[in-house]
N, C-alpha and C. Protein backbone atom coordinates (compact mmCIF):
# COMPACT_ATOMS: atom_id res chain seq x y z
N UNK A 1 172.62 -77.06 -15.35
CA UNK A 1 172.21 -75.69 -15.13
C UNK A 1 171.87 -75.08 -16.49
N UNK A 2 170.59 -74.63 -16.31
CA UNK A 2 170.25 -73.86 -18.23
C UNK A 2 170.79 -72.32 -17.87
N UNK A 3 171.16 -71.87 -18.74
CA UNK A 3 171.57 -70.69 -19.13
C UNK A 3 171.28 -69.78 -20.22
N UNK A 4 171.19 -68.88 -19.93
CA UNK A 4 170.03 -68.05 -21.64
C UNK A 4 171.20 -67.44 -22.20
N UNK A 5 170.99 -67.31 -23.51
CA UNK A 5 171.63 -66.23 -24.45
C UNK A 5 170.52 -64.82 -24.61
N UNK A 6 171.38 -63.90 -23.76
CA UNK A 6 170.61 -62.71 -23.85
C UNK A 6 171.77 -61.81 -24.30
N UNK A 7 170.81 -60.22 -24.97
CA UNK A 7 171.42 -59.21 -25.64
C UNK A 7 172.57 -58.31 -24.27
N UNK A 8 173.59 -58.16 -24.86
CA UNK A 8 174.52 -57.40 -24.48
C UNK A 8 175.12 -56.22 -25.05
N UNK A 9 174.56 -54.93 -25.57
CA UNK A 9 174.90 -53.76 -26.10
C UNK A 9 174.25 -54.42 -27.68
N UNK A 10 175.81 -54.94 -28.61
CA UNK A 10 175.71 -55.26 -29.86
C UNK A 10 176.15 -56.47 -29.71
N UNK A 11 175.81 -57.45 -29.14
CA UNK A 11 176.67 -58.67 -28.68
C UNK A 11 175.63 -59.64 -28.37
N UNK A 12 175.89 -60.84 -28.70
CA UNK A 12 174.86 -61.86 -27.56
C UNK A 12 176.07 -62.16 -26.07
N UNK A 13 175.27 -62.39 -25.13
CA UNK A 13 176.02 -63.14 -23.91
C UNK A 13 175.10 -64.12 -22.59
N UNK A 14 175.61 -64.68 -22.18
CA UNK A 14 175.44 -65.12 -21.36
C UNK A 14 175.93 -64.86 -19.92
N UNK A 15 174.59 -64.83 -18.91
CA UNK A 15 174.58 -64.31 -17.26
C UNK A 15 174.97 -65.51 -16.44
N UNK A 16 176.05 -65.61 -16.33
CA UNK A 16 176.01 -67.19 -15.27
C UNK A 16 176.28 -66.47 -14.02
N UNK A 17 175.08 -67.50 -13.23
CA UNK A 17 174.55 -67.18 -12.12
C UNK A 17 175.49 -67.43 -11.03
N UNK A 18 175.41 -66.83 -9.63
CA UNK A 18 176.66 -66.59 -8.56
C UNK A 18 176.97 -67.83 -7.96
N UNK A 19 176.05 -68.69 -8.24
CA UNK A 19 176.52 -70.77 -8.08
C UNK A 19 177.54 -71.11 -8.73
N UNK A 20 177.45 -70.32 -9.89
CA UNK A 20 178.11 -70.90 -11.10
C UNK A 20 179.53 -70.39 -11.11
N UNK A 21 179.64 -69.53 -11.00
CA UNK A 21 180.57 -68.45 -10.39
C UNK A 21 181.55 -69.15 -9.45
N UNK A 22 180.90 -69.12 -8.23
CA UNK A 22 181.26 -70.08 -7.19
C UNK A 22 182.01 -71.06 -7.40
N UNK A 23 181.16 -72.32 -7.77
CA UNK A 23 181.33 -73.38 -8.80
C UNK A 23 183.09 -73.07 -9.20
N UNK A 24 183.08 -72.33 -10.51
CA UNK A 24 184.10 -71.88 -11.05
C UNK A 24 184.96 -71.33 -10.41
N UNK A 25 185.11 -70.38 -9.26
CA UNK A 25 185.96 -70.00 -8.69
C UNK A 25 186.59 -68.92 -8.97
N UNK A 26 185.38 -68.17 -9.80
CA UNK A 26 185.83 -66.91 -10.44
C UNK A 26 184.96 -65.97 -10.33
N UNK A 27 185.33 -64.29 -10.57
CA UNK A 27 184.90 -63.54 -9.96
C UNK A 27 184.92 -62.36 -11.35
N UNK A 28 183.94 -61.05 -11.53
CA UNK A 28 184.03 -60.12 -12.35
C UNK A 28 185.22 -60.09 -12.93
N UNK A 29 185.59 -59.89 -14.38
CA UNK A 29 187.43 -59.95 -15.06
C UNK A 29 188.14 -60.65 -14.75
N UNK A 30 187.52 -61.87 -14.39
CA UNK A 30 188.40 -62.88 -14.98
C UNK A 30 187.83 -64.02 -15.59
N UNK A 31 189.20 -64.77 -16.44
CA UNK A 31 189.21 -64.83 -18.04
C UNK A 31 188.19 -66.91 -17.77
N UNK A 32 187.74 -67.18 -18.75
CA UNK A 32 187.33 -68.45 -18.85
C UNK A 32 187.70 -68.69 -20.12
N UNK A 33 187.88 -69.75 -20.06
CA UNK A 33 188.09 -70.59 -21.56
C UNK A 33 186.90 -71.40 -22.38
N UNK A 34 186.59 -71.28 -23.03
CA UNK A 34 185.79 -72.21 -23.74
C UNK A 34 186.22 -73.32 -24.45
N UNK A 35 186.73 -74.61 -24.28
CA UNK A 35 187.59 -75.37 -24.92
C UNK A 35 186.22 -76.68 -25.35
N UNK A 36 186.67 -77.17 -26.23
CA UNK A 36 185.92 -78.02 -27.09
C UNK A 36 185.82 -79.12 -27.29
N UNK A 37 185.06 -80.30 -26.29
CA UNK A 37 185.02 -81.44 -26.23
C UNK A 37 184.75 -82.39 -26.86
N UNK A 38 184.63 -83.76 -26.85
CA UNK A 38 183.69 -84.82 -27.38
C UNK A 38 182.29 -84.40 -27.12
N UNK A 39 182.20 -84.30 -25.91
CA UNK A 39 180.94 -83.88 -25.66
C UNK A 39 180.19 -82.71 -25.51
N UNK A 40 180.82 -81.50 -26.23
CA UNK A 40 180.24 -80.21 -25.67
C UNK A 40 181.64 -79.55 -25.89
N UNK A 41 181.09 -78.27 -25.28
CA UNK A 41 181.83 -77.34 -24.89
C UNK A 41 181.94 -76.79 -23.57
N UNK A 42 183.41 -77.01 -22.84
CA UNK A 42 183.46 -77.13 -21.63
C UNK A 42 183.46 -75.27 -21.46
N UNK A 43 183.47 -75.01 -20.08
CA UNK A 43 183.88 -73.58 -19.59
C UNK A 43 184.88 -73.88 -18.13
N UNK A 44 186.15 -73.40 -18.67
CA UNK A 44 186.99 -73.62 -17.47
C UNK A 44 188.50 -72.79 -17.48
N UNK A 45 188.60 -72.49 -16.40
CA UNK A 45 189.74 -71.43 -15.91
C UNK A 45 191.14 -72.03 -16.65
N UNK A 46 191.29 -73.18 -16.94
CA UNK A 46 192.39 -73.67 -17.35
C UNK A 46 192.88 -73.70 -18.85
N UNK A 47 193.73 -72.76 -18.79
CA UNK A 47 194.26 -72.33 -20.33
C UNK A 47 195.09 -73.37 -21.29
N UNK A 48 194.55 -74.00 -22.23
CA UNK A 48 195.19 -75.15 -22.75
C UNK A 48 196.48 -74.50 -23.61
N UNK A 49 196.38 -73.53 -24.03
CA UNK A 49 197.22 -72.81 -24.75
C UNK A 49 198.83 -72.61 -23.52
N UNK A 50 198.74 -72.05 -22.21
CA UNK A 50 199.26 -71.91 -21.92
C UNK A 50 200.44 -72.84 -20.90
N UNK A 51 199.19 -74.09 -21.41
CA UNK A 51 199.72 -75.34 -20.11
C UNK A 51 200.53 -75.68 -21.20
N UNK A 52 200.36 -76.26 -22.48
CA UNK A 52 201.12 -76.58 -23.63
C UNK A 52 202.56 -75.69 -23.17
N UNK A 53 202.31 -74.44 -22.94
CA UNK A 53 203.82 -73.68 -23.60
C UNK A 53 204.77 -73.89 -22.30
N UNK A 54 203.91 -73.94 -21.23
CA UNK A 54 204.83 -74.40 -19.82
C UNK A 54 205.14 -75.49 -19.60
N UNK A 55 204.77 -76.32 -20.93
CA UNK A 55 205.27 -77.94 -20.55
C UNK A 55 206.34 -77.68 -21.68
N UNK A 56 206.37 -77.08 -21.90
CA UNK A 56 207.73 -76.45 -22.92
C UNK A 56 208.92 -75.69 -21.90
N UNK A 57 208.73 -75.08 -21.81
CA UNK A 57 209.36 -73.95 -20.66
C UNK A 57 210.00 -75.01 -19.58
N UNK A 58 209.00 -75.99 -19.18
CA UNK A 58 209.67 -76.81 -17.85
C UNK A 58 210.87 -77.93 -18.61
N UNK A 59 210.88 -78.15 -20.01
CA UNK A 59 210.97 -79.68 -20.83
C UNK A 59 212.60 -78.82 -21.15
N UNK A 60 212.59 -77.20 -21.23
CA UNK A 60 213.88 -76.76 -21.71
C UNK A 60 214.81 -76.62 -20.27
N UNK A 61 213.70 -76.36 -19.47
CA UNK A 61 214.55 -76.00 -18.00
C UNK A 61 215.34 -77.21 -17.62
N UNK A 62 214.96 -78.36 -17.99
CA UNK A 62 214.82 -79.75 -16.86
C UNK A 62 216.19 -80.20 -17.59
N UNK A 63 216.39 -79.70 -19.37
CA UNK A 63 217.41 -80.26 -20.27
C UNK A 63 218.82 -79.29 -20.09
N UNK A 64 218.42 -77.78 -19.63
CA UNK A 64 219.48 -77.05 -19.62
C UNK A 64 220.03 -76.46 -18.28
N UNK A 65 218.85 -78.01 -16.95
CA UNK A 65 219.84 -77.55 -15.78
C UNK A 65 220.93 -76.13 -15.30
N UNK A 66 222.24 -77.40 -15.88
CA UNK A 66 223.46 -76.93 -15.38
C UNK A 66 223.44 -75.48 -16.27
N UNK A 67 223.14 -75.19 -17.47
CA UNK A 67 222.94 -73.54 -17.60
C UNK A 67 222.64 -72.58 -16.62
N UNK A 68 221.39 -73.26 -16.30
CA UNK A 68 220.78 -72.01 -15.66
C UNK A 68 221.16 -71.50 -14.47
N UNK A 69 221.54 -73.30 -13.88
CA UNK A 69 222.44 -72.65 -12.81
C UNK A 69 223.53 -71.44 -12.50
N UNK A 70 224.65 -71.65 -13.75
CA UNK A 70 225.43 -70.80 -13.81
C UNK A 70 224.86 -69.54 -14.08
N UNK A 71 223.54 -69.09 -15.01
CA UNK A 71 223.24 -68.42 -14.56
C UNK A 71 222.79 -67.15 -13.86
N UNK A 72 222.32 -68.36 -12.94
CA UNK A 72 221.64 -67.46 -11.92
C UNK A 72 222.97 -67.25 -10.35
N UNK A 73 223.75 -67.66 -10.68
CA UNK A 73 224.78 -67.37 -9.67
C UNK A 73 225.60 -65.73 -9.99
């Protein structure tokens, strides 16, 4: 799919079209990522920043169990 770089106020941007949209699964305000491939630069809903910190979050949960249990009781 080609896509143009057109003017936005003081800004360049790009119009991706309601396929694309679709496609993506996203709608006006909300967020895409631009993450940076071998081959390109991808565009996708999936936050690498945030999958990193929840594979953290799950890696402390999974080690401090019996904590949390207590807890949450």
């Amino acid at each position: 799919m080609k896509l143009k770089i057109t003017t936005i106020g003081n800004s360049a941007g790009v119009i991706l079209p309601k396929e694309l949209l679709a496609r993506l699964r996203v709608d006006k305000g909300d967020e895409l990522f631009a993450v940076e491939t071998p081959d390109g630069v991808r565009l996708t809903t999936y936050d690498p920043t945030l999958a990193a910190q929840m594979e953290v979050a799950e890696q402390v949960m999974r080690e401090h169990r019996d904590l949390l249990r207590k807890l949450a009781q």
